[in-house]
Protein backbone atom coordinates (compact mmCIF):
# COMPACT_ATOMS: atom_id res chain seq x y z
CA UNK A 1 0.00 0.00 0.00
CA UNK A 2 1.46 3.44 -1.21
CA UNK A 3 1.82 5.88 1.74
CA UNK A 4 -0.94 8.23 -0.19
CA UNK A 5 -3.24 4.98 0.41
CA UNK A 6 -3.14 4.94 3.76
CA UNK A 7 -2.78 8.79 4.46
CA UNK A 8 -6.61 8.92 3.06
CA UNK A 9 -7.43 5.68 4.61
CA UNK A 10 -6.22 6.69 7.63
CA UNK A 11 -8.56 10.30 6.73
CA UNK A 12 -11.45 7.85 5.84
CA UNK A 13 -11.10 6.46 9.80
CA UNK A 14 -10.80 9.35 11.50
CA UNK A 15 -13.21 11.56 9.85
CA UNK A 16 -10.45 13.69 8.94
CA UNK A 17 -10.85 15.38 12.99
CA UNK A 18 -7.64 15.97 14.13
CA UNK A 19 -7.28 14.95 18.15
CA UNK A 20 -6.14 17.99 20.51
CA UNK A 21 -6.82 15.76 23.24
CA UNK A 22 -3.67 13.19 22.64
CA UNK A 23 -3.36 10.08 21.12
CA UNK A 24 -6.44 7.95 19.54
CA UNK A 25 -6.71 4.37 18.90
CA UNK A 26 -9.03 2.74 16.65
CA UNK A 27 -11.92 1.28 18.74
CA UNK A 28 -10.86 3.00 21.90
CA UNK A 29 -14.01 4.60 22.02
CA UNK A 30 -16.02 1.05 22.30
CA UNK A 31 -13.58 -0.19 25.17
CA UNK A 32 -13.51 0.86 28.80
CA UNK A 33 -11.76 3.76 30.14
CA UNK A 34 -8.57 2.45 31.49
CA UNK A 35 -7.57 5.11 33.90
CA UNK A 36 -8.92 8.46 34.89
CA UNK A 37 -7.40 10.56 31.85
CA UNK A 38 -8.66 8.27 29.64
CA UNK A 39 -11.55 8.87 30.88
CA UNK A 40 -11.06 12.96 31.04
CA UNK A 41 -9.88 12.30 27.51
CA UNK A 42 -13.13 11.30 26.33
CA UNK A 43 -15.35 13.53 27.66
CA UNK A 44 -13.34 15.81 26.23
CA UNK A 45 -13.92 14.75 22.71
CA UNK A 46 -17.94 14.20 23.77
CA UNK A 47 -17.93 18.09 24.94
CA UNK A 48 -16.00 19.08 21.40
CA UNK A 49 -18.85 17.11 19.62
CA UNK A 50 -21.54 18.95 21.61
CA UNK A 51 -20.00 22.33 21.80
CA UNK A 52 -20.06 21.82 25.35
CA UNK A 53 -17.85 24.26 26.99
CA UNK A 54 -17.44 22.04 30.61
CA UNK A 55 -18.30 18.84 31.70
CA UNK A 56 -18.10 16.41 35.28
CA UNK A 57 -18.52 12.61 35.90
CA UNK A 58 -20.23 12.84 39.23
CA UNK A 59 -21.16 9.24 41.34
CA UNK A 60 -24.60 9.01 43.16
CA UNK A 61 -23.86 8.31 46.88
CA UNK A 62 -25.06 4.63 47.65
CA UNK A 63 -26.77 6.23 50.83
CA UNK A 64 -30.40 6.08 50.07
CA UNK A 65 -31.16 8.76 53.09
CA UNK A 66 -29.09 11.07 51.99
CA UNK A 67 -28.85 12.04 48.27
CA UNK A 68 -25.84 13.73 47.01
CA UNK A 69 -23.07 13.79 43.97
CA UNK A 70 -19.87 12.94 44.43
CA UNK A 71 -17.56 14.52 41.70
CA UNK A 72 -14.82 12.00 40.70
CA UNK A 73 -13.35 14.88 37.52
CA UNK A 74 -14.26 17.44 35.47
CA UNK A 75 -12.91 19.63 32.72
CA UNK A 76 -10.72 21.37 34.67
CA UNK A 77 -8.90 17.62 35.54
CA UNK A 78 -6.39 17.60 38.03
CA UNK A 79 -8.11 20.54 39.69
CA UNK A 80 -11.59 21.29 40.32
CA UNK A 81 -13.89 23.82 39.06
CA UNK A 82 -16.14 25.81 40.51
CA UNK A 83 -19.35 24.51 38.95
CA UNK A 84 -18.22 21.31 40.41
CA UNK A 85 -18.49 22.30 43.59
CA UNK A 86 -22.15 23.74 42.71
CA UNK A 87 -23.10 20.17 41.05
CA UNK A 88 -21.67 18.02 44.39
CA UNK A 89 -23.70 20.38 46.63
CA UNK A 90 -26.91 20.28 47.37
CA UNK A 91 -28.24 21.52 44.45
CA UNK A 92 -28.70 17.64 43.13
CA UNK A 93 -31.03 16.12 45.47
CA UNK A 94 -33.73 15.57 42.47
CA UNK A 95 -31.25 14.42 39.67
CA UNK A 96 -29.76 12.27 42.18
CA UNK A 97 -32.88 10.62 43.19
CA UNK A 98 -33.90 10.24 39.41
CA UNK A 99 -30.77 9.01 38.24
CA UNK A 100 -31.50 5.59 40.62
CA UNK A 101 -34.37 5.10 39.01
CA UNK A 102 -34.12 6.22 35.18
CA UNK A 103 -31.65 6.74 32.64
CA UNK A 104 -33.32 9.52 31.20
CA UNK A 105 -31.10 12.83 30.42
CA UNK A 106 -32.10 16.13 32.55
CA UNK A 107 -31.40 19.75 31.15
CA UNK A 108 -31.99 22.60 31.96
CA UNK A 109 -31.23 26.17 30.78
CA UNK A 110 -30.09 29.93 32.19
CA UNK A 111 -33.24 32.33 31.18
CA UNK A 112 -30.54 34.75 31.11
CA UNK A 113 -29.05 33.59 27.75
CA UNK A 114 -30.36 34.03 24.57
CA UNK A 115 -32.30 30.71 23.05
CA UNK A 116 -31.18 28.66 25.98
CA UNK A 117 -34.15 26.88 25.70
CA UNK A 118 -34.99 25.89 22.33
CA UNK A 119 -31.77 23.72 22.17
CA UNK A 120 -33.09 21.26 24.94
CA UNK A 121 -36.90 21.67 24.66
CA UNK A 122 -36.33 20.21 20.96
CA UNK A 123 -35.04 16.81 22.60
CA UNK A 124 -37.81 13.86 22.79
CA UNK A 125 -36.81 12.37 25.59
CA UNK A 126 -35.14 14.60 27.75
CA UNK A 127 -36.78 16.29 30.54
CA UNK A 128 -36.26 19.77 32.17
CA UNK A 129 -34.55 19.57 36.01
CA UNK A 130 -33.79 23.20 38.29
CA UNK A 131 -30.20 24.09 37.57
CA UNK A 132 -27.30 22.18 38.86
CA UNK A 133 -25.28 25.25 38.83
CA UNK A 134 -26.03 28.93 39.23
CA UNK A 135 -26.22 30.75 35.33
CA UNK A 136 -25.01 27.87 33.30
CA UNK A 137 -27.26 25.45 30.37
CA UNK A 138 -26.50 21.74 31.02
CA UNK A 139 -27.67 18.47 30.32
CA UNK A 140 -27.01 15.71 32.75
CA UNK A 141 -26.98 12.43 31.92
CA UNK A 142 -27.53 9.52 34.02
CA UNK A 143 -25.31 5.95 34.14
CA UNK A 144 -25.34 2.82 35.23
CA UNK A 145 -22.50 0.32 36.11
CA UNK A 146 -22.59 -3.15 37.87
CA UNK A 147 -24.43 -3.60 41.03
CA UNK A 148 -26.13 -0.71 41.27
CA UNK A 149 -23.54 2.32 41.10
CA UNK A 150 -24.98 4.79 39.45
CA UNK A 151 -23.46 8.25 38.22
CA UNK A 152 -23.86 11.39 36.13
CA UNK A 153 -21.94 12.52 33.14
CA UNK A 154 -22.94 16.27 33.03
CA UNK A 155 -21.99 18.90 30.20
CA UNK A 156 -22.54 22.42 30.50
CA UNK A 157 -22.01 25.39 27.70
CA UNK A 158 -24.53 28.12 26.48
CA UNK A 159 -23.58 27.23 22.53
CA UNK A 160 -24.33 23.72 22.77
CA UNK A 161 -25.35 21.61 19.68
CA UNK A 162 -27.74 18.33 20.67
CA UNK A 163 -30.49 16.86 18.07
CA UNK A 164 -32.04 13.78 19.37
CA UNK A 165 -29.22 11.40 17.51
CA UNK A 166 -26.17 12.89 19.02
CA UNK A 167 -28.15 12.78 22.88
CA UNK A 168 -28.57 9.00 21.81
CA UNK A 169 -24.85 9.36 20.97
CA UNK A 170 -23.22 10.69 23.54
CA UNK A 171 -25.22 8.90 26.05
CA UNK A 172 -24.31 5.58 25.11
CA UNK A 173 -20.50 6.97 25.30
CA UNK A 174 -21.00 8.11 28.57
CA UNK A 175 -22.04 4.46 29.70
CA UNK A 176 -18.80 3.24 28.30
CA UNK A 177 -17.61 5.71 30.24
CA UNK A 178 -18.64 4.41 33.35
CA UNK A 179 -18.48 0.87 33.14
């Protein structure tokens, strides 16, 4: 094979995107995240896909009395961003307490911004939630993993992109994400 052959067979894989993110593998997105920037990785190329501007894994506590996020990253990987904090406080009580129960994505949107709305009311199956953080769009998405841990994968940006396809998409990532 000439090396023009597999320069645009290599462009036919790869959708000719370019990775900012490091290095790509073929199939790595079907596999399990390895280690935690692998993980960070990923979401990273889910929020580029999206538009999304931030985004958090967050675990559901296992305590049924008491229901709270725990953040395990975010966008701002190895620190933690402020939003974060927001998401893990006790703003989540009702996304935590659907998110044991259903898989179905939450948004919401800051009145504040212009046409905030009419990106999420436009999905079929996702259902408005208050805000996890103060002045910030979102879309949280709820995961499952082997006896019973549950999670969220949320992404947050005022110029996000989602039709009902990429929501589909990117939620079945974010399971592989979390298994």
């Amino acid at each position: 094979m000439k090396h023009a052959q597999v320069k645009e067979a290599a462009a036919a894989l790869f959708n000719d995107q370019r990775n900012p993110f490091g290095a790509f593998s073929l199939g790595s997105e079907t596999h399990h995240a390895a280690t935690i920037p692998d993980a960070v990785r990923r979401c990273r190329w889910i929020a580029v896909d999206i538009n999304a501007s931030a985004f958090g894994l967050y675990f559901v506590s296992p305590s049924p009395e008491r229901a709270r996020l725990v953040a395990c990253f975010d966008s701002d990987y190895p620190s933690t961003a402020v939003a974060t904090k927001f998401i893990s406080g006790a703003n989540g009580e009702d996304v935590v307490r659907h998110s044991r129960v259903s898989t179905a994505p939450r948004w919401w949107a800051d009145d504040g911004i212009a046409g905030s709305r009419q990106v999420f009311q436009s999905l079929a199956w996702a259902e408005p939630t208050a805000p996890l953080a103060p002045g910030t769009n979102g879309i949280a998405l709820p995961v499952h993993a082997d006896r019973g841990q549950c999670g969220l994968v949320v992404f947050l940006g005022s110029e996000m992109a989602l039709s009902d396809d990429t929501l589909c998409e990117i939620h079945a990532r974010s399971f592989a994400l979390f298994a």
